[in-house]
N, C-alpha and C. Protein backbone atom coordinates (compact mmCIF):
# COMPACT_ATOMS: atom_id res chain seq x y z
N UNK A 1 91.24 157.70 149.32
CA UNK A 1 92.05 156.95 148.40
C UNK A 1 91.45 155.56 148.23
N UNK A 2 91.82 154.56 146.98
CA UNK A 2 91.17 153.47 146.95
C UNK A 2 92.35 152.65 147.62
N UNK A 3 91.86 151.27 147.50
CA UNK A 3 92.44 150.32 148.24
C UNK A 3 93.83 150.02 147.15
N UNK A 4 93.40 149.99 145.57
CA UNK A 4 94.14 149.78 144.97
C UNK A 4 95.47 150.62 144.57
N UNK A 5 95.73 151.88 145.20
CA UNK A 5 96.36 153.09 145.27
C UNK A 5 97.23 152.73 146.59
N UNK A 6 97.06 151.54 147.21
CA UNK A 6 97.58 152.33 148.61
C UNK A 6 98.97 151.33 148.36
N UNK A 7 100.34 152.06 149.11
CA UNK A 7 101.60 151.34 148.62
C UNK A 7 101.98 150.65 148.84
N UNK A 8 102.83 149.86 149.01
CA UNK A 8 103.19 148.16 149.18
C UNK A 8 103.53 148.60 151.02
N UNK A 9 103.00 147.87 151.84
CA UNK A 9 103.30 147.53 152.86
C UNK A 9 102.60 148.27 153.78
N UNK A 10 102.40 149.57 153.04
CA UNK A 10 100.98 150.26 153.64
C UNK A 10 99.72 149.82 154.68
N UNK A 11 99.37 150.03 155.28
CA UNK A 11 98.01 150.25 156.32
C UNK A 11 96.94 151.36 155.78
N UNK A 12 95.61 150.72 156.31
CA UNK A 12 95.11 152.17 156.35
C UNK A 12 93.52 151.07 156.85
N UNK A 13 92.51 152.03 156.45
CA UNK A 13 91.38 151.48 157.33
C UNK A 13 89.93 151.95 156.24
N UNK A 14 89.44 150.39 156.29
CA UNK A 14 88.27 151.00 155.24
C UNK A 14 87.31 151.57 155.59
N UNK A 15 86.90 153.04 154.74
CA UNK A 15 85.73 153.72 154.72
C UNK A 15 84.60 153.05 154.43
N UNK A 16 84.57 152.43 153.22
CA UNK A 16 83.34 151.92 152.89
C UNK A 16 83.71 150.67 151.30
N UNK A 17 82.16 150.44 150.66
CA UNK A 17 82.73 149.69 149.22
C UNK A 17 81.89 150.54 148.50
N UNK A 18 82.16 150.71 147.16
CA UNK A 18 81.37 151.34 146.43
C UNK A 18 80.50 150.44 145.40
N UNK A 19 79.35 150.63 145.62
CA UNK A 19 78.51 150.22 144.74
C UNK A 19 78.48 150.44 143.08
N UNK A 20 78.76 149.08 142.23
CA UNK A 20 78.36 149.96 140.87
C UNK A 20 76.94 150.00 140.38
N UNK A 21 76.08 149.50 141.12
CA UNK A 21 74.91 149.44 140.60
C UNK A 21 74.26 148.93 142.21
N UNK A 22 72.70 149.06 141.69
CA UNK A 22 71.80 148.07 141.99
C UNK A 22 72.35 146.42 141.97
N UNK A 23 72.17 146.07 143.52
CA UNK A 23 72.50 144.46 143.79
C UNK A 23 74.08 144.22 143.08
N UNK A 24 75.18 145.00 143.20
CA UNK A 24 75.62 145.02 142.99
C UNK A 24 76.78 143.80 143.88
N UNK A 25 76.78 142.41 143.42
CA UNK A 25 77.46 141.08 143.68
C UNK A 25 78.65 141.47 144.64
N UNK A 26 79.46 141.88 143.31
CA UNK A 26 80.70 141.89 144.10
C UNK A 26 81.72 142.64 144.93
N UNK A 27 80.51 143.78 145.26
CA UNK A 27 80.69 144.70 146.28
C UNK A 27 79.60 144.13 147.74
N UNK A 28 78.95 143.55 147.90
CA UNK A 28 78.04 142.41 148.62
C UNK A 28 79.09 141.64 149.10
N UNK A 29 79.70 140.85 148.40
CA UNK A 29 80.64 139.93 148.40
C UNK A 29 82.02 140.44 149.01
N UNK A 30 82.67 141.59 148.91
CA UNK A 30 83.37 142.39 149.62
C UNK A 30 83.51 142.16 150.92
N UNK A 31 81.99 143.42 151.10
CA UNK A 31 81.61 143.55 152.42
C UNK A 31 81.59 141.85 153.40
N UNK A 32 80.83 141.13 152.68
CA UNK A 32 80.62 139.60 153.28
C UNK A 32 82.01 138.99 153.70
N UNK A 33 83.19 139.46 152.97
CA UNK A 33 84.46 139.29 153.59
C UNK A 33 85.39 139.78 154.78
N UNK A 34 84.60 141.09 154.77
CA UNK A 34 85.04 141.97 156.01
C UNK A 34 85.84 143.14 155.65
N UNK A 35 85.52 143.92 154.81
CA UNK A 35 85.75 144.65 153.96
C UNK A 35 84.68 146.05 154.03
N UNK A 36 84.37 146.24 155.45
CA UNK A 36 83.19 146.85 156.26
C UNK A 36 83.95 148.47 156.91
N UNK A 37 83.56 149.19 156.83
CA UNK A 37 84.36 150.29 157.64
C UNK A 37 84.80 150.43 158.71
N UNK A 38 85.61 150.80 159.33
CA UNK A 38 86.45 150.89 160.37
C UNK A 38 87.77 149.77 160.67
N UNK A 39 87.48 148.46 159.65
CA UNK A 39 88.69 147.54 159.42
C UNK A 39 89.77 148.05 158.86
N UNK A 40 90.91 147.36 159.86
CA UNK A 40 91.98 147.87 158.93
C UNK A 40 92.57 146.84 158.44
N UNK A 41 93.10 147.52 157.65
CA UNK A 41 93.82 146.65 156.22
C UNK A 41 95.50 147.03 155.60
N UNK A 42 96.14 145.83 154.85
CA UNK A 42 96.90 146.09 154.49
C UNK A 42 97.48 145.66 153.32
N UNK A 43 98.09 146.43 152.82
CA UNK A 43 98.71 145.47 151.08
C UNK A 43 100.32 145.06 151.36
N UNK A 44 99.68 143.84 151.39
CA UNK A 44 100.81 142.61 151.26
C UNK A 44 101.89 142.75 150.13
N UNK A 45 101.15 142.31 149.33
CA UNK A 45 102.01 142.44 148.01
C UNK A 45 101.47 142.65 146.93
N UNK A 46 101.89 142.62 145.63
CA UNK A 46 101.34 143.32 144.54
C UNK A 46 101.94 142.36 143.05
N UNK A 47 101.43 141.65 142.14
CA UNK A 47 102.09 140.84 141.17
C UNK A 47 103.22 141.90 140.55
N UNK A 48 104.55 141.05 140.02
CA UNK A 48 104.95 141.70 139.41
C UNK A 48 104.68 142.89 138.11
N UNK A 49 105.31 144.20 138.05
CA UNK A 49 105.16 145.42 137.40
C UNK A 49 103.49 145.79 137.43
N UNK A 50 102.75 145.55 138.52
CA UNK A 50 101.74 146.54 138.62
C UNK A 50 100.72 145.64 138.16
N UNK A 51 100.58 144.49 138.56
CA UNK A 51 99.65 144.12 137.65
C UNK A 51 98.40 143.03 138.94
N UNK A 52 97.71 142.31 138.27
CA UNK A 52 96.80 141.49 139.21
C UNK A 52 97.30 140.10 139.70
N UNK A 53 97.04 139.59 140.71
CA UNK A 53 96.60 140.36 141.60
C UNK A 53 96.94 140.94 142.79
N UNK A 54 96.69 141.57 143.68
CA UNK A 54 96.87 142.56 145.00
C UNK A 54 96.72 141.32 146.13
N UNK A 55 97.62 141.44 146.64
CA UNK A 55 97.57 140.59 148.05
C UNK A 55 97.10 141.31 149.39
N UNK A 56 95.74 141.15 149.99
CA UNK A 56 95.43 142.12 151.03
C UNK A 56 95.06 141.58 152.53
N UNK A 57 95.38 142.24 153.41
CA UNK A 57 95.40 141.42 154.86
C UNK A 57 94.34 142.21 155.66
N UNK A 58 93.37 141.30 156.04
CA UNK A 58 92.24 142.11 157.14
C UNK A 58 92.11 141.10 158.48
N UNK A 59 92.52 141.96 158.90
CA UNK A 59 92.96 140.94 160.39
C UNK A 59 93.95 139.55 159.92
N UNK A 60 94.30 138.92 160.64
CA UNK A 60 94.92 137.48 159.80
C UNK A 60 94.37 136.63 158.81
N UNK A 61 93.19 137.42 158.10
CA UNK A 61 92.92 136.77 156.38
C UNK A 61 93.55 137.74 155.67
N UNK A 62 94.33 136.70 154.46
CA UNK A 62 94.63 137.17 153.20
C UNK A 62 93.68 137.14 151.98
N UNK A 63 93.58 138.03 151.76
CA UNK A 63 92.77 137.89 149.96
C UNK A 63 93.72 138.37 149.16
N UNK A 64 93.46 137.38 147.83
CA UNK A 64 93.66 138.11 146.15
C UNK A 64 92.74 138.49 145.69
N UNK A 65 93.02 139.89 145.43
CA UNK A 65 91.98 141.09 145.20
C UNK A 65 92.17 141.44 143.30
N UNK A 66 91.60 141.16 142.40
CA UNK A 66 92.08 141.93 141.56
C UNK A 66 91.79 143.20 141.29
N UNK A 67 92.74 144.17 140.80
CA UNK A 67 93.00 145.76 141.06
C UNK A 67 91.75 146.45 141.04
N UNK A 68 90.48 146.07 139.55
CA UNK A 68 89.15 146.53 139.87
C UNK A 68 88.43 146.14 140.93
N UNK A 69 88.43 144.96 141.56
CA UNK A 69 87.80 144.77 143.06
C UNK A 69 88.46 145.55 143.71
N UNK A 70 89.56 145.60 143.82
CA UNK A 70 90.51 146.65 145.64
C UNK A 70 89.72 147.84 144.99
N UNK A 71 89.59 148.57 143.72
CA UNK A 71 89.62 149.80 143.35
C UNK A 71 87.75 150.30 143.63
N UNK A 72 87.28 149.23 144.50
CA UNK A 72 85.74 149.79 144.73
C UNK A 72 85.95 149.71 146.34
N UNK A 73 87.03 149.77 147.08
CA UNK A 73 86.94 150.01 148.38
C UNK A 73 87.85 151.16 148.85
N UNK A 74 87.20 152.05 149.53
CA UNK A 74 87.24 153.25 149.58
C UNK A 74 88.30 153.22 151.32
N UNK A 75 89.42 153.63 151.19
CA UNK A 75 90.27 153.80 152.76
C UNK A 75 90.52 155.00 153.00
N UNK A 76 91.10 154.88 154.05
CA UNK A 76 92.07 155.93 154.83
C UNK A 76 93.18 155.73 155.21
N UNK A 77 94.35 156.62 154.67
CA UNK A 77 95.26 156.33 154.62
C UNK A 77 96.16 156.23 156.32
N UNK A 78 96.73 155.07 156.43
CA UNK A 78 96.94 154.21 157.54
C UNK A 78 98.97 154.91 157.80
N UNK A 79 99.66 154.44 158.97
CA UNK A 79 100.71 154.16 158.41
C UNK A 79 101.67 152.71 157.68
N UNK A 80 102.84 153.16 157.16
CA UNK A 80 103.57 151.77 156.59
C UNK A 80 104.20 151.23 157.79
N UNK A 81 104.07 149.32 157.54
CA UNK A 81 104.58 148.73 158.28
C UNK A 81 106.04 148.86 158.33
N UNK A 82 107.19 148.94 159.43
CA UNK A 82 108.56 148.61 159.47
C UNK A 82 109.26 147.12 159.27
């Protein structure tokens, strides 16, 4: 599943980032955040009605992800926080 799929409050743990190309920036830039496999992760929150951007937690950093960035990192689905 992608990162951008996964449901509000959700966990899960990244597989990998997907490349769209050659030297591809902002999948580089990802990874350089910690956005590396075996991290786990979680979606914070989400802008109102579905939209950008995605609030995401990897260890105690938050990022704003917008939906095509989360949607090039590849997880596993985790459980939801209580």
């Amino acid at each position: 599943m992608l990162l951008s799929e996964l449901a509000m409050g959700a966990s899960a743990v990244v597989l990998d980032v997907t490349d769209s190309g050659a030297n591809d920036a902002i999948a580089q830039r990802l990874r350089d955040l910690g956005f590396v496999a075996g991290e786990p992760v979680r979606l914070v929150a989400r802008a109102p009605l579905g939209a950008d951007p995605l609030l995401v937690q990897i260890g105690y950093t938050r990022f704003a992800l917008r939906r095509a960035e989360a949607a090039r990192v590849r997880v596993a689905n985790g459980q939801s926080e209580s």
